[in-house]
Structure formats: structure tokens, C-alpha cells
N, C-alpha and C. Protein backbone atom coordinates (compact mmCIF):
# COMPACT_ATOMS: atom_id res chain seq x y z
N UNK A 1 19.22 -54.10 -62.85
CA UNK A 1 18.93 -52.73 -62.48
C UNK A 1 19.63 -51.77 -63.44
N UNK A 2 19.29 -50.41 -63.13
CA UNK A 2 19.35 -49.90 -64.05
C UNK A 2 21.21 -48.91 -63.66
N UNK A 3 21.91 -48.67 -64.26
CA UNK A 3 23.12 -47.97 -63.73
C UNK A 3 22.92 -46.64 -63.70
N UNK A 4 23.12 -45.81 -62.37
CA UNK A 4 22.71 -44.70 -62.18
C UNK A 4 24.23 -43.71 -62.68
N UNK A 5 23.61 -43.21 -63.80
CA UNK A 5 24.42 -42.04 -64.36
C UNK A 5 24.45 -40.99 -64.04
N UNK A 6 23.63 -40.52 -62.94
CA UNK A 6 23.50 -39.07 -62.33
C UNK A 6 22.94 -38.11 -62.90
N UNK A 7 22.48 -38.31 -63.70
CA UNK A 7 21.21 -37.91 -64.76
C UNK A 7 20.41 -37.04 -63.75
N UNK A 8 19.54 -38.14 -62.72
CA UNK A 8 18.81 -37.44 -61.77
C UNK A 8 18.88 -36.24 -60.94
N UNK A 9 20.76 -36.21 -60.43
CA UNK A 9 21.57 -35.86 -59.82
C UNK A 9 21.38 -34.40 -60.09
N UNK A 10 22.04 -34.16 -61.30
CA UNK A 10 22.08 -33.20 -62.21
C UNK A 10 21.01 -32.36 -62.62
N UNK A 11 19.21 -33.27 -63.31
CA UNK A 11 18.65 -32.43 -62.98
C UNK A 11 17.88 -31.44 -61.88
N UNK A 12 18.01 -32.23 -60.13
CA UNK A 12 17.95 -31.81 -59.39
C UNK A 12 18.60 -30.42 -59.01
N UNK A 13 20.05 -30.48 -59.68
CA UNK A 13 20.72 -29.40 -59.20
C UNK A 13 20.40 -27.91 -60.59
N UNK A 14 20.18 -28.37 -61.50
CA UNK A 14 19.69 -27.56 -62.33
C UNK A 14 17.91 -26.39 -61.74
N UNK A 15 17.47 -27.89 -61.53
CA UNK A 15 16.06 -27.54 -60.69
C UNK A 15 16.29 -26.10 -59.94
N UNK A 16 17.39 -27.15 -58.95
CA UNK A 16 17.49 -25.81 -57.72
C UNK A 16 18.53 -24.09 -58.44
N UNK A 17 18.75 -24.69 -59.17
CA UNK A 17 19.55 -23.23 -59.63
C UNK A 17 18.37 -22.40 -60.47
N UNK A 18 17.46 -23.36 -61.45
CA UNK A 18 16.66 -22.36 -61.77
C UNK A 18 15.27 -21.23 -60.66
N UNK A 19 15.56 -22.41 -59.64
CA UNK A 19 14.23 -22.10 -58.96
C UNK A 19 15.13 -20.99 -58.09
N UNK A 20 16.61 -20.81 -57.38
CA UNK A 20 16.89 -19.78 -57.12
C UNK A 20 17.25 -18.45 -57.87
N UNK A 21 17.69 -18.72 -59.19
CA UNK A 21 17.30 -17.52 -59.84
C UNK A 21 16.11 -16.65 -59.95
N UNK A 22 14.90 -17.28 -59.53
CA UNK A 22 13.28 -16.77 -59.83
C UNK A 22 13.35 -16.23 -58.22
N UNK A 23 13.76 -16.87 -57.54
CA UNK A 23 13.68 -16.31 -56.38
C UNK A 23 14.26 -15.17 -56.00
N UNK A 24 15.82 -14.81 -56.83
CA UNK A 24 16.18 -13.50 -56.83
C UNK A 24 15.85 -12.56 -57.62
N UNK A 25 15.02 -13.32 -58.45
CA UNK A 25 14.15 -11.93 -59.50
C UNK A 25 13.21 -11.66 -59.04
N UNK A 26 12.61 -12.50 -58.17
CA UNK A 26 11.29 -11.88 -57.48
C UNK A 26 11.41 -10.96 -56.44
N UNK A 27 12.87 -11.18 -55.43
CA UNK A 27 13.20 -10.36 -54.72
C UNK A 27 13.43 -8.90 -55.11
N UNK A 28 13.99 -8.56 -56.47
CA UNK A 28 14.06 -7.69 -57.08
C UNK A 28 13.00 -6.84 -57.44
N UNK A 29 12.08 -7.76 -58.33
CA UNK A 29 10.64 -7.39 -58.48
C UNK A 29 10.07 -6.58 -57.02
N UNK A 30 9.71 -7.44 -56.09
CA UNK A 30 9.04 -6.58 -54.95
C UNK A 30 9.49 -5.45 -54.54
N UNK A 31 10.96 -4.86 -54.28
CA UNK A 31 11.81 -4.32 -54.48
C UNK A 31 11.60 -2.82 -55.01
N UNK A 32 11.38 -3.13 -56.07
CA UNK A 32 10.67 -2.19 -57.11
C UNK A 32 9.48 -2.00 -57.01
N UNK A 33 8.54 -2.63 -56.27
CA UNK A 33 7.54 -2.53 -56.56
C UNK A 33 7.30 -1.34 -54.78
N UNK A 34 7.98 -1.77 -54.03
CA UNK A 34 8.01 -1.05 -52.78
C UNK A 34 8.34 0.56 -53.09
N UNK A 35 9.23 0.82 -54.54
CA UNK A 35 10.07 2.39 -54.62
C UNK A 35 8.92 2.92 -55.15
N UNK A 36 8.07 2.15 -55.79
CA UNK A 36 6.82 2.94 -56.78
C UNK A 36 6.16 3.01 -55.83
N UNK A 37 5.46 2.30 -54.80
CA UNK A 37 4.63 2.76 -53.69
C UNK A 37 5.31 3.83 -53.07
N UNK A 38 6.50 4.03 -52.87
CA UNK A 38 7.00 4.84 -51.87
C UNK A 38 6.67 6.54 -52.65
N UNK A 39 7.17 6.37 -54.33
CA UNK A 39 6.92 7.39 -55.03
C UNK A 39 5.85 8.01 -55.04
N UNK A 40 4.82 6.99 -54.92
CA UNK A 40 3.15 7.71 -55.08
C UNK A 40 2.58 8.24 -53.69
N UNK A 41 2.97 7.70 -52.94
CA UNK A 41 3.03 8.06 -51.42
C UNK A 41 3.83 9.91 -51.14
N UNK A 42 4.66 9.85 -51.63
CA UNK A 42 5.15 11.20 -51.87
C UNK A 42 4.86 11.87 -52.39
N UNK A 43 4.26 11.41 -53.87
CA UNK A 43 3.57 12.49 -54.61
C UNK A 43 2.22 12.51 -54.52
N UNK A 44 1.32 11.68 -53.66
CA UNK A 44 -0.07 11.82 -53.08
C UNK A 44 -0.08 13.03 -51.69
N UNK A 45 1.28 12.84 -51.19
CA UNK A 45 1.17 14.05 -49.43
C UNK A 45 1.81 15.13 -49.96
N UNK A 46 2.60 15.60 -51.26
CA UNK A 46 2.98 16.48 -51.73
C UNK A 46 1.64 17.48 -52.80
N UNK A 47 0.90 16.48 -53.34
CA UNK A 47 -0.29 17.05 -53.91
C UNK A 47 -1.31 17.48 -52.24
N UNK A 48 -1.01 16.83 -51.50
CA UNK A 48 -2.22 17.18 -50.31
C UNK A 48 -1.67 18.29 -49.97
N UNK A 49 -0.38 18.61 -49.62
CA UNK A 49 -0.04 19.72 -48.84
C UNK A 49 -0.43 20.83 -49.59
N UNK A 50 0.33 20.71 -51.22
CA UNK A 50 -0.24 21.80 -52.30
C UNK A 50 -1.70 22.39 -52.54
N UNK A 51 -2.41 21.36 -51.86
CA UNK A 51 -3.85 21.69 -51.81
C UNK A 51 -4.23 22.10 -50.40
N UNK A 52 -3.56 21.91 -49.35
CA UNK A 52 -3.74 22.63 -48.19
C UNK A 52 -3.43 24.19 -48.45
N UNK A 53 -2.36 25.00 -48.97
CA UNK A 53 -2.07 25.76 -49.08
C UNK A 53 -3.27 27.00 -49.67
């Protein structure tokens, strides 16, 4: 058999560190993506009111 050097070990834990980094950039991403909705949302009822007037 073959002697387990932890090779496997290792890239498992690499795995999981890269795959939680993407996960906190994506958290970030949406994030941002919620302030730009929020922005256009404000400046869509701020153009409505200006046009109510």
C-alpha cells in the first residue's frame, strides 16, 4: 500500500480555504450590489417627487 503523506489532507484543507474565501467575496459582492439598488431606488422616488411638483 501506498504511505499516506497527507497530501490529500492538505489539499482538502486548501480546498476549503479557497472555497471560503469566494464565499466571503460573494458576500461582499451582494452587499454592494443591495447599496446600488438602494441608490437607484432613491434616486428613481426623488426624480418622481421632482416631477410631482
Amino acid at each position: 500500500m501506498l504511505k499516506d503523506t497527507g497530501l490529500g489532507r492538505r489539499a482538502m484543507v486548501g480546498v476549503a480555504l479557497l472555497l471560503g474565501a469566494m464565499l466571503v467575496a460573494a458576500c461582499n459582492t451582494v452587499e454592494g450590489v443591495g447599496r446600488d439598488v438602494r441608490a437607484a431606488g432613491n434616486a428613481i422616488e426623488g426624480a418622481a417627487k421632482d416631477a410631482k411638483r
